[in-house]
Protein backbone atom coordinates (compact mmCIF):
# COMPACT_ATOMS: atom_id res chain seq x y z
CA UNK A 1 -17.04 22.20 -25.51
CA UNK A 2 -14.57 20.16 -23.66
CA UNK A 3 -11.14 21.88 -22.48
CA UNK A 4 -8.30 20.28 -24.18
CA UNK A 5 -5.15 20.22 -21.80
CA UNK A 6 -1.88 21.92 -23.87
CA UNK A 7 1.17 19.37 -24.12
CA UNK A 8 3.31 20.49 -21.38
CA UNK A 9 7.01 21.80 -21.74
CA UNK A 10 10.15 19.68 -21.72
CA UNK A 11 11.43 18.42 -18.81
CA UNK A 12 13.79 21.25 -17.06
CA UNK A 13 16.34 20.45 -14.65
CA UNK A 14 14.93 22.35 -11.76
CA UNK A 15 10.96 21.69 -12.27
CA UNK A 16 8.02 23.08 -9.90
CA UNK A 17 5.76 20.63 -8.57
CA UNK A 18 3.47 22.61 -11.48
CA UNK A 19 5.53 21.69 -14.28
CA UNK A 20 4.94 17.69 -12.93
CA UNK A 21 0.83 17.97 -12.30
CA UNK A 22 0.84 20.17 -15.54
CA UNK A 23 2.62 16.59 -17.33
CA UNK A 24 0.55 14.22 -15.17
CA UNK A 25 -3.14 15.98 -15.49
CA UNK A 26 -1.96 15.02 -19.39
CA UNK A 27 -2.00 12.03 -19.52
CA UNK A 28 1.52 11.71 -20.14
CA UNK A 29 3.01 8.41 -18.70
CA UNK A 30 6.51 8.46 -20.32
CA UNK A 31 7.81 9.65 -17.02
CA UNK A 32 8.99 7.99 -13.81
CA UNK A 33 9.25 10.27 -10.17
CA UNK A 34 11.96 8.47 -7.90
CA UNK A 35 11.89 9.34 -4.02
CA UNK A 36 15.37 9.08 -2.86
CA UNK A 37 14.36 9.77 0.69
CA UNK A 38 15.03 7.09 3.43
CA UNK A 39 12.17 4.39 3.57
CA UNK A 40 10.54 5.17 6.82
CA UNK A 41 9.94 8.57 5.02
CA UNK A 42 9.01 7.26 1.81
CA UNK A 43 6.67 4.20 3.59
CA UNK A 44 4.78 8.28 5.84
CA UNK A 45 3.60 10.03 2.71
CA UNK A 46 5.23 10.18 -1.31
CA UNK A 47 3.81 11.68 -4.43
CA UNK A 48 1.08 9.26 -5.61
CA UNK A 49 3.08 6.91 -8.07
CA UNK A 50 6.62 7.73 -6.69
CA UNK A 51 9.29 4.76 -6.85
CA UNK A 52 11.51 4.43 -3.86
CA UNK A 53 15.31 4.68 -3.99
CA UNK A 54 17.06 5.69 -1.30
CA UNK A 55 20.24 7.85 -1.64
CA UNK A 56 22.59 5.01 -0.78
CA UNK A 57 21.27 2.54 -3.41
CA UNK A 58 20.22 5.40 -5.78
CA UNK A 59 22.53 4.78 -8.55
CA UNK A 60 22.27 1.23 -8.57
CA UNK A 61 18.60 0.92 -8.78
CA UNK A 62 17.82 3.60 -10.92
CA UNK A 63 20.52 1.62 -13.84
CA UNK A 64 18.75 -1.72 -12.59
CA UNK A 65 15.49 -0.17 -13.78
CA UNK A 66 15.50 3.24 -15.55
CA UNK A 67 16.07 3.91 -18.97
CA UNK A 68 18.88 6.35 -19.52
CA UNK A 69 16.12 8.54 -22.10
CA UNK A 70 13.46 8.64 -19.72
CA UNK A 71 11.98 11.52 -17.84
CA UNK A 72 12.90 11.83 -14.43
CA UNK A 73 11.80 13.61 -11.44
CA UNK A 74 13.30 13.15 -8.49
CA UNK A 75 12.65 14.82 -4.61
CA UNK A 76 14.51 13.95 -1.33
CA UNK A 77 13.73 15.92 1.97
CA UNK A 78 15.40 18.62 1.21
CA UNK A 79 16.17 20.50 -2.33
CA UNK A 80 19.89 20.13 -1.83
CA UNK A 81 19.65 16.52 -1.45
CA UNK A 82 17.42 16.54 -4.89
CA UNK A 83 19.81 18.23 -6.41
CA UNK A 84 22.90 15.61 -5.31
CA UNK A 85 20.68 12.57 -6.47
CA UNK A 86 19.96 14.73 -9.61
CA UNK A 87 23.67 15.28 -10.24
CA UNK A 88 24.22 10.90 -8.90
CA UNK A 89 21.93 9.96 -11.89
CA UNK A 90 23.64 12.34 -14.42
CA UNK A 91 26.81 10.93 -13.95
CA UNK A 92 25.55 7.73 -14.36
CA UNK A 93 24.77 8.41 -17.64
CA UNK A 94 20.64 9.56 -17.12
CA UNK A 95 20.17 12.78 -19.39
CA UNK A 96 16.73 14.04 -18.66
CA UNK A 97 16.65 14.87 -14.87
CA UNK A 98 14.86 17.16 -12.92
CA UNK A 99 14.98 18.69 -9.76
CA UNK A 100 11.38 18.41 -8.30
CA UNK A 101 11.61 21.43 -5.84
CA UNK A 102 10.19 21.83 -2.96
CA UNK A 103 9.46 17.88 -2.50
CA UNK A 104 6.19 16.77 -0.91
CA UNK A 105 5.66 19.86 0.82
CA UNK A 106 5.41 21.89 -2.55
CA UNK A 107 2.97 19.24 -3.63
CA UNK A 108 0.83 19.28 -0.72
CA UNK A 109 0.09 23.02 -1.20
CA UNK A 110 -0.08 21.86 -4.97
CA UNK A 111 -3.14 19.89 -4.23
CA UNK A 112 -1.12 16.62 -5.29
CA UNK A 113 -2.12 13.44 -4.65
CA UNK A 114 0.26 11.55 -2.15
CA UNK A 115 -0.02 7.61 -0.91
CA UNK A 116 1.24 6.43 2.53
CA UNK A 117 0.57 6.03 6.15
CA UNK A 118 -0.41 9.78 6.68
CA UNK A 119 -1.40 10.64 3.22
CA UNK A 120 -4.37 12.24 2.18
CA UNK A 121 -6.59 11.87 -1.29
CA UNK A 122 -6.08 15.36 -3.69
């Protein structure tokens, strides 16, 4: 008998890096993760699939792009800076946000996958 994965919560505005594989393992694809870290950091290991846009250009790129309904999880280096990109694309208008916390550490120890120069495969 094959295990049938449940359909995973709605997006929260401070998810675990759980709540995201929980989505992803799914199958679910209606989501986009945006890494708002600077490029050199982005370039040395992201979340498999993670779009870049840097703090400075945040806003711009995520309206050039992003629908204003989609999911979106976003990570920087630290949680605070999450959390001021977070609040950046709410005022722009974006109403499903989320805090991914604990960035690419948490997903490490998550057993996420992660691309880049020093990534390895989950």
């Amino acid at each position: 008998m094959s295990r049938i994965n449940p359909i995973p919560r709605p997006i929260k505005a401070r998810s675990s890096v759980y709540d995201l594989k929980k989505r992803l393992d799914w199958g679910e694809p209606a989501l986009t993760i945006v890494d708002v870290r600077a490029r050199e950091d982005y370039n040395s290991m992201r979340i498999s699939g993670a779009i870049p846009m840097p703090m400075a250009d945040l806003v711009s790129l995520a309206v050039a792009s992003l629908e204003v309904e989609r999911d979106i999880y976003v990570y920087g280096n630290t949680d605070e800076q999450s959390a001021e990109a977070a609040d950046l694309l709410r005022e722009a208008g974006y109403k499903n946000i989320a805090v991914l916390v604990g960035g690419v550490p948490a997903w490490q120890v998550a057993s996420g996958a992660t691309e880049g120069a020093y990534a390895t495969a989950a």
